[in-house]
N, C-alpha and C. Protein backbone atom coordinates (compact mmCIF):
# COMPACT_ATOMS: atom_id res chain seq x y z
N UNK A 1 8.27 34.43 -30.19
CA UNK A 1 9.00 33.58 -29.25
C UNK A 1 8.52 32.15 -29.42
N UNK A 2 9.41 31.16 -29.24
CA UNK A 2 8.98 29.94 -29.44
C UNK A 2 9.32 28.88 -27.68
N UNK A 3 8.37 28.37 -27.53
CA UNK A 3 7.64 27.39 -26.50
C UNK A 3 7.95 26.30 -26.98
N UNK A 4 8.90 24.98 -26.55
CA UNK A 4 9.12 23.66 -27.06
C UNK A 4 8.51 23.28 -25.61
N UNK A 5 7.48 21.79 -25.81
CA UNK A 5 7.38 21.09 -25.26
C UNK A 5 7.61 19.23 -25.58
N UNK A 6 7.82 19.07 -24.29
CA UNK A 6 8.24 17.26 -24.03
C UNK A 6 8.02 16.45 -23.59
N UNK A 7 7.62 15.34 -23.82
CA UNK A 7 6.63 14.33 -22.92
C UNK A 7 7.90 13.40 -22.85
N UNK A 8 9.07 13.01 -23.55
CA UNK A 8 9.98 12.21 -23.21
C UNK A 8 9.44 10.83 -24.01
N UNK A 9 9.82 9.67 -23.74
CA UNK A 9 9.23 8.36 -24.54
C UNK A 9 8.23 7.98 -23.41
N UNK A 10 7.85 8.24 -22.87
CA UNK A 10 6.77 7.57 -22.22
C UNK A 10 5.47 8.18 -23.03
N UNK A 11 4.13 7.71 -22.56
CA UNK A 11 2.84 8.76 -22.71
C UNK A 11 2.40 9.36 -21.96
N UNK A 12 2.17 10.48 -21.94
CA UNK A 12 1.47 11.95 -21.05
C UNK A 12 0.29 12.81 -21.86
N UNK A 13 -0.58 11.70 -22.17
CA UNK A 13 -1.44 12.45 -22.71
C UNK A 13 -2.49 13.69 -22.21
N UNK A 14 -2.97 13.92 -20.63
CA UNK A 14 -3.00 14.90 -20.15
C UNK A 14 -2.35 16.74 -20.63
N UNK A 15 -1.02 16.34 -20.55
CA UNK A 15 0.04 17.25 -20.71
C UNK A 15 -0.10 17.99 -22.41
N UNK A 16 0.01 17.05 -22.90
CA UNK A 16 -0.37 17.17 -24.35
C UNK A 16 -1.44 18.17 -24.43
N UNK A 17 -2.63 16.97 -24.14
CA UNK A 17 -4.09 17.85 -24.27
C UNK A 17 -4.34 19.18 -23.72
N UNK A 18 -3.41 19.21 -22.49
CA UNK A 18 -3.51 20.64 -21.76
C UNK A 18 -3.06 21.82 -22.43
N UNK A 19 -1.60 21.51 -23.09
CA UNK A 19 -1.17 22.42 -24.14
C UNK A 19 -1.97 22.82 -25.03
N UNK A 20 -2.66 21.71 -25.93
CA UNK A 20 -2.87 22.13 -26.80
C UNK A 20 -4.83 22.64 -26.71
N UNK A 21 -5.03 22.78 -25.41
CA UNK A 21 -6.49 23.89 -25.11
C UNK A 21 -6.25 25.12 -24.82
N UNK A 22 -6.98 25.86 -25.49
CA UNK A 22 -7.67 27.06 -24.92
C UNK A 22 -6.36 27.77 -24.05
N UNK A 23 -7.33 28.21 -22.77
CA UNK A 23 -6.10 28.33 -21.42
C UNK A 23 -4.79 28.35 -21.86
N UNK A 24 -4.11 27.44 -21.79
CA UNK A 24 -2.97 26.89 -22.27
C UNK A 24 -2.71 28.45 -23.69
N UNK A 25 -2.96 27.93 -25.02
CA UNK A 25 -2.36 29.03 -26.01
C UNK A 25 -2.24 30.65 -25.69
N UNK A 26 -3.94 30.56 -24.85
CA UNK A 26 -3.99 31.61 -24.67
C UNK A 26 -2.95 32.67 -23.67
N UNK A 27 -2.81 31.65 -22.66
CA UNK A 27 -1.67 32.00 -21.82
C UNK A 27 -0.51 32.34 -22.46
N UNK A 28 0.18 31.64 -23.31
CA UNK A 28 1.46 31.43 -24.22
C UNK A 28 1.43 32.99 -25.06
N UNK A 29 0.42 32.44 -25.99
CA UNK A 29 -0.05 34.08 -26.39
C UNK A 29 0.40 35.69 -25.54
N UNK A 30 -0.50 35.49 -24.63
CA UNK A 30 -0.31 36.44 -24.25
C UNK A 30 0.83 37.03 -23.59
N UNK A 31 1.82 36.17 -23.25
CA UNK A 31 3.34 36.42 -23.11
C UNK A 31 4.33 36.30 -24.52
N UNK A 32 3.30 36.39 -25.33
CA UNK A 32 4.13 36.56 -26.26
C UNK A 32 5.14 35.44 -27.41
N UNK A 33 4.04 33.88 -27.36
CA UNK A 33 5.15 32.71 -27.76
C UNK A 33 3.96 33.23 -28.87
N UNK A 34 4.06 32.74 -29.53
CA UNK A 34 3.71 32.94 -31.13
C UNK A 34 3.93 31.49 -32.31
N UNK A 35 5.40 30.72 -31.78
CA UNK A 35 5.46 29.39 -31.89
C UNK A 35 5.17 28.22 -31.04
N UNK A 36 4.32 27.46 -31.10
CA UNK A 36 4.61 26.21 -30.15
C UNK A 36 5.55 24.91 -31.02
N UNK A 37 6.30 24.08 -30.59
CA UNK A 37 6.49 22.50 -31.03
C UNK A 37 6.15 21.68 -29.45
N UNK A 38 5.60 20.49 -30.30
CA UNK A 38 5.59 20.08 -29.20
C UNK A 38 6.23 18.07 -29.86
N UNK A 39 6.55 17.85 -28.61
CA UNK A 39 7.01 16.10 -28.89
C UNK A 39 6.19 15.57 -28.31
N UNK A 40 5.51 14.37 -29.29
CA UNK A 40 4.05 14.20 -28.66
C UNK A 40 4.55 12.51 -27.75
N UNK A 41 5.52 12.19 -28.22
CA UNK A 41 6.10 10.68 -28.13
C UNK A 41 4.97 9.56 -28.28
N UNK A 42 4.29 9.04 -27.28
CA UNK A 42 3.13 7.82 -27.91
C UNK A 42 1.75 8.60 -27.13
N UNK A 43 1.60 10.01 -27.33
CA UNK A 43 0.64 10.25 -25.94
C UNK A 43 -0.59 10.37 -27.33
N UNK A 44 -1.80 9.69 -26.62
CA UNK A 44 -2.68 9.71 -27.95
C UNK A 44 -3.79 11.20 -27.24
N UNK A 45 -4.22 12.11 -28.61
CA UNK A 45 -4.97 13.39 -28.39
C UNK A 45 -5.43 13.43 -29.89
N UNK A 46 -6.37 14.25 -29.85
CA UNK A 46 -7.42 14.18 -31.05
C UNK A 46 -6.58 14.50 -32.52
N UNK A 47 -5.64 14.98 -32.50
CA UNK A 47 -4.52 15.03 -33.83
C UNK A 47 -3.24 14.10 -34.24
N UNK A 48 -3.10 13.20 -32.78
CA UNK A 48 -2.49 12.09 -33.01
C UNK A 48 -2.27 11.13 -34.38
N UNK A 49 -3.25 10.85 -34.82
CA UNK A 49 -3.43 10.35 -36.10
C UNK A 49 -2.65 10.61 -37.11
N UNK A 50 -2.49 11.96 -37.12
CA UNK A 50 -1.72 12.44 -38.36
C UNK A 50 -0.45 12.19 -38.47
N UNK A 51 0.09 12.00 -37.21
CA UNK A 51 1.36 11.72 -37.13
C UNK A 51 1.85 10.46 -36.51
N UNK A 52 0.79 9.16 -36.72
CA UNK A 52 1.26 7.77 -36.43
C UNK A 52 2.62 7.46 -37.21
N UNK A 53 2.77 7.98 -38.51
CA UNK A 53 3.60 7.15 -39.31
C UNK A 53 5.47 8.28 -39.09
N UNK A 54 4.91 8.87 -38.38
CA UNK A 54 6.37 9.78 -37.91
C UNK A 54 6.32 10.89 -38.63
N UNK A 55 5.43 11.21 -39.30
CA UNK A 55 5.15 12.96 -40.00
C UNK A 55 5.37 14.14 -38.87
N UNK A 56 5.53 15.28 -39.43
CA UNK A 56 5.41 16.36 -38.89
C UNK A 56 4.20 17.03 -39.57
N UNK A 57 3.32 17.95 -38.49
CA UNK A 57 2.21 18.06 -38.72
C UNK A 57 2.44 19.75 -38.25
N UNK A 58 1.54 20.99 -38.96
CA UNK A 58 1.37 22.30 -38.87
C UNK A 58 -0.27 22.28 -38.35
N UNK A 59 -0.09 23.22 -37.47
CA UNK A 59 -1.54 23.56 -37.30
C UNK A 59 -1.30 25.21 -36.60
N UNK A 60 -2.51 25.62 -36.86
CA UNK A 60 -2.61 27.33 -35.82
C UNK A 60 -4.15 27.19 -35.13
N UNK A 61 -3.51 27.48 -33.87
CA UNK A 61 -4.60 27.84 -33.16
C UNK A 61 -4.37 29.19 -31.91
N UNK A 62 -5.56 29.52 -31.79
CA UNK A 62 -5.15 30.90 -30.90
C UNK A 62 -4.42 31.73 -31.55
N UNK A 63 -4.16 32.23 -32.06
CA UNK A 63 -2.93 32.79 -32.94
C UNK A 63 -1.37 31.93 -32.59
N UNK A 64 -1.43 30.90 -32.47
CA UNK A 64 -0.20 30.43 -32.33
C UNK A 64 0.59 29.28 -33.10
N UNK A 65 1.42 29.31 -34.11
CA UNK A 65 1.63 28.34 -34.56
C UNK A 65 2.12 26.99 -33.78
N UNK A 66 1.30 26.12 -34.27
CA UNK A 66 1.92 24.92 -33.75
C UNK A 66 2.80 23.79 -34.52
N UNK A 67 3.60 22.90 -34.63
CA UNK A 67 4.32 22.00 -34.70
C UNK A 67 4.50 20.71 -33.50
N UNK A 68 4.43 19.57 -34.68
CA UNK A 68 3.94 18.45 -33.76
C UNK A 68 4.62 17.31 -34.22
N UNK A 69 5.11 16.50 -33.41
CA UNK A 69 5.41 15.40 -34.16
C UNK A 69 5.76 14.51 -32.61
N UNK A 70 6.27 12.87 -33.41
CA UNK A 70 6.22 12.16 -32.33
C UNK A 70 7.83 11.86 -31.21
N UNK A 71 8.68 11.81 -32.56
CA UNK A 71 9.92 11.15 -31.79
C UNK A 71 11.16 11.83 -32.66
N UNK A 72 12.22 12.57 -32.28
CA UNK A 72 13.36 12.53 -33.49
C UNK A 72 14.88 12.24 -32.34
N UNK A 73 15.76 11.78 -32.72
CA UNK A 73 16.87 11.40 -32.56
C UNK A 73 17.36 12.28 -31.22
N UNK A 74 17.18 13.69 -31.37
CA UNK A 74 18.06 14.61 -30.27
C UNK A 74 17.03 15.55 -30.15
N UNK A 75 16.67 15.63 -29.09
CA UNK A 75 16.27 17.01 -28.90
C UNK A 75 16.79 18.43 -28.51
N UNK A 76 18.24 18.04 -28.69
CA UNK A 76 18.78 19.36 -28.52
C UNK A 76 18.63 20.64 -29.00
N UNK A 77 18.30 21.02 -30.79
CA UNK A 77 18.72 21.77 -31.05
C UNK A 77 16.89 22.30 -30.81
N UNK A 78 16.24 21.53 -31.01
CA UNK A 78 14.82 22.45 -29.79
C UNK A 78 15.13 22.97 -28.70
N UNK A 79 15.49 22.28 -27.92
CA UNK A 79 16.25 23.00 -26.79
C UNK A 79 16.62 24.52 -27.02
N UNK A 80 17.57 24.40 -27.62
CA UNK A 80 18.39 25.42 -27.93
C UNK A 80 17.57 26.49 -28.58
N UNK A 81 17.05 25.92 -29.47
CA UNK A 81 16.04 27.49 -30.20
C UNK A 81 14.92 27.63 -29.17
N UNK A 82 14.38 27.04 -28.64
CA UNK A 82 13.47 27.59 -27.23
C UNK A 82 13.12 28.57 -26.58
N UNK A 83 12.73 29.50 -26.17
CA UNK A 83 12.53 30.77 -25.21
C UNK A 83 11.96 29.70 -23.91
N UNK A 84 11.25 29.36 -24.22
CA UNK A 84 10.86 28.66 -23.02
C UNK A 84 10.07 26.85 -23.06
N UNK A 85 10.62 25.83 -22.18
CA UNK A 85 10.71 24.50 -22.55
C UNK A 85 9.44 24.18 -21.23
N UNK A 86 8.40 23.48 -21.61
CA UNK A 86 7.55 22.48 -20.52
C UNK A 86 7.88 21.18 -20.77
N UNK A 87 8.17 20.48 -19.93
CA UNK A 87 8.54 18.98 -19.83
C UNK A 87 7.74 18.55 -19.36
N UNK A 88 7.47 17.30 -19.30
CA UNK A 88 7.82 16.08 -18.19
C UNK A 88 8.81 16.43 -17.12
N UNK A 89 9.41 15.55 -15.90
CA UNK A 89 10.01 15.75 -15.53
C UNK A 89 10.74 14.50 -15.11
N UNK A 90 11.15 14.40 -16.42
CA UNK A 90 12.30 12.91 -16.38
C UNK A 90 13.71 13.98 -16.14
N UNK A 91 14.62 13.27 -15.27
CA UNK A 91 15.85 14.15 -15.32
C UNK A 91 16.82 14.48 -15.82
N UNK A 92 16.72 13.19 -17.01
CA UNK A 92 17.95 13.87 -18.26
C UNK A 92 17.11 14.86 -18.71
N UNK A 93 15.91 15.24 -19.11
CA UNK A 93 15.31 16.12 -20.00
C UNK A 93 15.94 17.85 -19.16
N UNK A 94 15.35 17.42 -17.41
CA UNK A 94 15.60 18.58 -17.12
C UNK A 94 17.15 19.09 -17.15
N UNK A 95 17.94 18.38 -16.76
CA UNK A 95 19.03 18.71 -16.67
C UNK A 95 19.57 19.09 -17.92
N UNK A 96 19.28 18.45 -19.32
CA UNK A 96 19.65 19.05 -20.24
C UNK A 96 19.25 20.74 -20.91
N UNK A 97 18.19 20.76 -20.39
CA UNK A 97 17.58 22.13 -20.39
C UNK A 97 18.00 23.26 -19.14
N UNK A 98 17.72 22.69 -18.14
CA UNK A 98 19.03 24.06 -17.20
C UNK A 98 19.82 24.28 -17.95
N UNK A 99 21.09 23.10 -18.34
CA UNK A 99 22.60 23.58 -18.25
C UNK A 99 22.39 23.82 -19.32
N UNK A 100 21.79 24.60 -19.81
CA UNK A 100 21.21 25.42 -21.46
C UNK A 100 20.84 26.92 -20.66
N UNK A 101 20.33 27.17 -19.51
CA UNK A 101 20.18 28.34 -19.43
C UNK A 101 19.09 28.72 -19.63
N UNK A 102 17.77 27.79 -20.11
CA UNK A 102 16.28 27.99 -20.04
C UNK A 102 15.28 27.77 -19.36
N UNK A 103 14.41 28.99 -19.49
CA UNK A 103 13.39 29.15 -18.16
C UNK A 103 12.67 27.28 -18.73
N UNK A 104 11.97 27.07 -17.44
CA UNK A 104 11.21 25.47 -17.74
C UNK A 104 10.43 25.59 -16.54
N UNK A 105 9.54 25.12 -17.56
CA UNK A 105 7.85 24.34 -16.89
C UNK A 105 7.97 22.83 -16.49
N UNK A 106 7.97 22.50 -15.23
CA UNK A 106 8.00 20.90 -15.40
C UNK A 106 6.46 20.83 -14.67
N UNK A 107 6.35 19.57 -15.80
CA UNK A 107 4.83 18.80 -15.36
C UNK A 107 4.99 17.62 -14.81
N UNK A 108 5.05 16.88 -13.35
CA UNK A 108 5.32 15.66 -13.29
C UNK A 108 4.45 14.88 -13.84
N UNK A 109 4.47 13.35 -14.37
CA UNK A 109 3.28 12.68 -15.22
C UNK A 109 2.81 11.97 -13.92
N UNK A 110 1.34 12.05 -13.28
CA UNK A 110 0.76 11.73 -11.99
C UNK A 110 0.64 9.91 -12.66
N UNK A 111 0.53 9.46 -13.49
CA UNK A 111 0.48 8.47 -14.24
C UNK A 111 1.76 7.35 -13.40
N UNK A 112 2.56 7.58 -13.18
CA UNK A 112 3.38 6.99 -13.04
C UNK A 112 3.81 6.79 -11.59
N UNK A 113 4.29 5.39 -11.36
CA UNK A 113 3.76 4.90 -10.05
C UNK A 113 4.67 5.77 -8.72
N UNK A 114 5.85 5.67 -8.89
CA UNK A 114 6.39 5.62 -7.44
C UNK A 114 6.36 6.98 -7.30
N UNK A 115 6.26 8.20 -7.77
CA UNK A 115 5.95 9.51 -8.10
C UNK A 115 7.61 10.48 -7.88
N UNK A 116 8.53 9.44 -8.39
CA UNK A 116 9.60 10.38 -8.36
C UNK A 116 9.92 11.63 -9.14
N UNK A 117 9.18 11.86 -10.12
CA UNK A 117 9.07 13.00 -10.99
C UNK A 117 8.43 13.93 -9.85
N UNK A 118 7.25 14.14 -9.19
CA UNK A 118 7.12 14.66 -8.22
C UNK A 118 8.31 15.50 -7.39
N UNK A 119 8.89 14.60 -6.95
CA UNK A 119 9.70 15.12 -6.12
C UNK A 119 11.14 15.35 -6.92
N UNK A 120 11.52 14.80 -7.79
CA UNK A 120 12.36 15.93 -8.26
C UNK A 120 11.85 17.46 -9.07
N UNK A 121 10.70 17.68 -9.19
CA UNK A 121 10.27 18.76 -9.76
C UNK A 121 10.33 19.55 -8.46
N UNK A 122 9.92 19.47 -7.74
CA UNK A 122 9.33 20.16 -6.07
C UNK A 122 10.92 20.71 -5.81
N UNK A 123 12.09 19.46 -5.68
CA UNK A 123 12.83 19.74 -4.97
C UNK A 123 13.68 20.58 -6.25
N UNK A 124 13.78 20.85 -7.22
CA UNK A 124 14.22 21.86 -8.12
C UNK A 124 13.07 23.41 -7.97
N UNK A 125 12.19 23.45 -8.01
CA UNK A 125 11.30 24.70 -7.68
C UNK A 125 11.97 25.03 -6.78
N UNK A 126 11.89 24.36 -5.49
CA UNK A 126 12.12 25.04 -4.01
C UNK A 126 13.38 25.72 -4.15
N UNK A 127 14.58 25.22 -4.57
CA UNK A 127 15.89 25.72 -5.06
C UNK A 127 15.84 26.64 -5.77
N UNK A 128 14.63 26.98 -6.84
CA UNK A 128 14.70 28.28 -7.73
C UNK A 128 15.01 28.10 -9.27
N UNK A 129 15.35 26.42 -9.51
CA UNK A 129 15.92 26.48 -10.97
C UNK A 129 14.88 26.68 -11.55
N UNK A 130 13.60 25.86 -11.66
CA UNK A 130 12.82 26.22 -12.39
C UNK A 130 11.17 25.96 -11.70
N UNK A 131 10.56 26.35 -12.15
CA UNK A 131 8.99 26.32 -11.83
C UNK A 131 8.06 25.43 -12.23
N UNK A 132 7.67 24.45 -11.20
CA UNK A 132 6.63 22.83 -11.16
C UNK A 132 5.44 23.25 -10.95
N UNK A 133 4.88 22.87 -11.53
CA UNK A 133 3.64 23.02 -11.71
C UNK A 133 2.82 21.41 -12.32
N UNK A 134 1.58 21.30 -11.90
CA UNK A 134 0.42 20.60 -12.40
C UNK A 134 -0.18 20.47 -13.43
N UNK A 135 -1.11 19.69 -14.48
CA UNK A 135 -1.77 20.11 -15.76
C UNK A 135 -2.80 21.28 -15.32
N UNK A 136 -3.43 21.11 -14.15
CA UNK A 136 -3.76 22.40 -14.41
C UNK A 136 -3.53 23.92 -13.64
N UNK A 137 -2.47 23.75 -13.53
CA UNK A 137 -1.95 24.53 -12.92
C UNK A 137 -1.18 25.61 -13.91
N UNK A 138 -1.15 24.44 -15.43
CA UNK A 138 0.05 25.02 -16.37
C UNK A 138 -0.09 26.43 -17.05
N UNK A 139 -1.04 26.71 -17.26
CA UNK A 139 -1.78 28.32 -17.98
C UNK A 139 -1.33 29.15 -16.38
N UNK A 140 -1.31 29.06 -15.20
CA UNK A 140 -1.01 30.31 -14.32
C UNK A 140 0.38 30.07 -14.52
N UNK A 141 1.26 29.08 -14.16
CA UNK A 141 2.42 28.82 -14.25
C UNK A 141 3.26 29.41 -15.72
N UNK A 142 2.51 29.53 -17.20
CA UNK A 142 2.63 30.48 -17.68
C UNK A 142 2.79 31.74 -17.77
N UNK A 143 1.70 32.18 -16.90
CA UNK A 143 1.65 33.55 -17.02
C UNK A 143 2.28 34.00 -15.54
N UNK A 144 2.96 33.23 -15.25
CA UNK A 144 3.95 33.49 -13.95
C UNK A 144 5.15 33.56 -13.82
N UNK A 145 5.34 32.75 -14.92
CA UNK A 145 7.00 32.34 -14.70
C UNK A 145 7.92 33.63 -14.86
N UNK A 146 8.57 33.68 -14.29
CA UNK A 146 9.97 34.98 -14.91
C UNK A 146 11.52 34.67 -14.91
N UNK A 147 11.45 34.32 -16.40
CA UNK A 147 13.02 33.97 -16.59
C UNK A 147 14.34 34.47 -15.86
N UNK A 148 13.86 35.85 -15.76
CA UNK A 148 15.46 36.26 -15.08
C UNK A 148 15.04 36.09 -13.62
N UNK A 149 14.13 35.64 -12.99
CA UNK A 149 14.10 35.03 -11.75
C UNK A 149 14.44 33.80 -11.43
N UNK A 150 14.99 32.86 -12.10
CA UNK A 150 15.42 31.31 -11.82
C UNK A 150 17.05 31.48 -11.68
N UNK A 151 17.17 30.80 -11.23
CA UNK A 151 18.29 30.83 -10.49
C UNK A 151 19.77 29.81 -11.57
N UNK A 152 20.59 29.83 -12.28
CA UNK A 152 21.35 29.49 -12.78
C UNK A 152 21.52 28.00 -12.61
N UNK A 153 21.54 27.28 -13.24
CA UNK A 153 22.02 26.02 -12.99
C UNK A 153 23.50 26.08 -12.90
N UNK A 154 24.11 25.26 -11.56
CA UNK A 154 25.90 25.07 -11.87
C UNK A 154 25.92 24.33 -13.09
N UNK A 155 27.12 24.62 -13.42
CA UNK A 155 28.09 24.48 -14.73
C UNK A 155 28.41 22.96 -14.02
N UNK A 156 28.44 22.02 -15.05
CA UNK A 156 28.84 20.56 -15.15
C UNK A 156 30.08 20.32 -14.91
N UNK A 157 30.88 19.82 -13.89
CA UNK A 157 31.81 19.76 -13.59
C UNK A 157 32.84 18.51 -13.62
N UNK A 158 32.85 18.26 -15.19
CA UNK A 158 33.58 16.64 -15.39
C UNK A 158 34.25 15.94 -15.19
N UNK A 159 35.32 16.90 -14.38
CA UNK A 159 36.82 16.46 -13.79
C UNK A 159 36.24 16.00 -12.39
N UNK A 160 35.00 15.94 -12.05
CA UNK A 160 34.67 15.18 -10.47
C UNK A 160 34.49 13.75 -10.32
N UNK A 161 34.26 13.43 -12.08
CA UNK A 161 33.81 11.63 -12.05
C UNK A 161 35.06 11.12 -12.19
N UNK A 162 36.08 11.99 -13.05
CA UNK A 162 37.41 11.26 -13.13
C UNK A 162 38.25 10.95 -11.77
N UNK A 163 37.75 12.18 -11.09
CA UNK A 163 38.73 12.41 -9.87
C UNK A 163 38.46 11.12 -8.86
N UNK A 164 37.11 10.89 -8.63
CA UNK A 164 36.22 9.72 -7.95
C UNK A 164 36.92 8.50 -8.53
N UNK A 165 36.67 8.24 -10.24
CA UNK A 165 37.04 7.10 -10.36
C UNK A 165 38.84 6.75 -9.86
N UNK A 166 39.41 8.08 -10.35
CA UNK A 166 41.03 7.42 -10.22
C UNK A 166 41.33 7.55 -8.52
N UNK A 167 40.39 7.85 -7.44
CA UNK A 167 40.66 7.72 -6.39
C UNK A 167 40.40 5.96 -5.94
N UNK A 168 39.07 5.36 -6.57
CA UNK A 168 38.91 3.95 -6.33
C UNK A 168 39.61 3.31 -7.05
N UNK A 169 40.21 3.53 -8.07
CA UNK A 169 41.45 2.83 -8.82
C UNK A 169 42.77 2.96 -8.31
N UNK A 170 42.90 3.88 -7.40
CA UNK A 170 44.25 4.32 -6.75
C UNK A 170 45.30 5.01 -7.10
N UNK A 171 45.15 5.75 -8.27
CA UNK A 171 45.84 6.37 -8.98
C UNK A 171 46.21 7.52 -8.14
């Protein structure tokens, strides 16, 4: 099973480092991920280096393969091959990952000032989409989570922005 994680363009080096200890694989492991990737974006951690110049980098640890790199164009089709996604909790990231249908770890980055990641993580848990959790909170939140227990994200409903706009246009 493969585990994609996301820090988004900001830095979350915490998040990073947490993944990639101990706890963390071992947890993954033992439910069975076997792949990690992770998007490191500018978060600096002791393997950083290798991938200043935009490389992709292999490593195994714990029995788990890892994949690393910093930045690529879309992250969709990670998404998509995923079993299970830890973020950040910026809200295009999450929202693109619900309306995909995948279990998700959100980490809010405590780094950041007004702490709205906070509270949109909280107020998505409480609802059931997906499960917020802390850096170190993230290894139980692993070995906790249960996919067919989250609750569906609604389906995107596009004909509501048109309907809005051609009502203020008067159509």
């Amino acid at each position: 099973m493969l585990a994609f994680v996301t820090v988004g363009s900001t830095q979350f080096d915490s998040l990073i480092q947490s993944v990639l200890s101990d706890p963390v694989l071992l947890s993954l492991h033992r439910r069975g991920y076997t792949n990690l990737i992770l998007q490191c974006g500018n978060s600096q951690f002791d393997l950083a280096r290798c991938i200043e110049t935009g490389n992709t980098e292999r490593v195994t640890k714990n029995e788990v393969d890892i994949e690393y790199w910093k930045f690529k164009p879309s992250l969709q089709e990670e998404f998509e091959k995923a079993d299970l996604v830890i973020s950040h909790a910026g809200s295009g990231t999450i929202l693109d990952v619900l309306r995909l249908g995948k279990a998700v770890i959100v980490v809010p980055n405590p780094t950041l000032l007004d702490r709205h990641q906070e509270e949109l993580a909280k107020a998505l848990s409480d609802q059931g989409y997906l499960k917020a959790a802390t850096i170190s909170e993230l290894p139980k939140a692993i070995a906790e989570i249960e996919p067919s227990s989250l609750q569906l994200f609604p389906l995107q409903d596009k004909s509501r922005f048109a309907k809005i706009l051609d009502d203020e246009m008067g159509f």
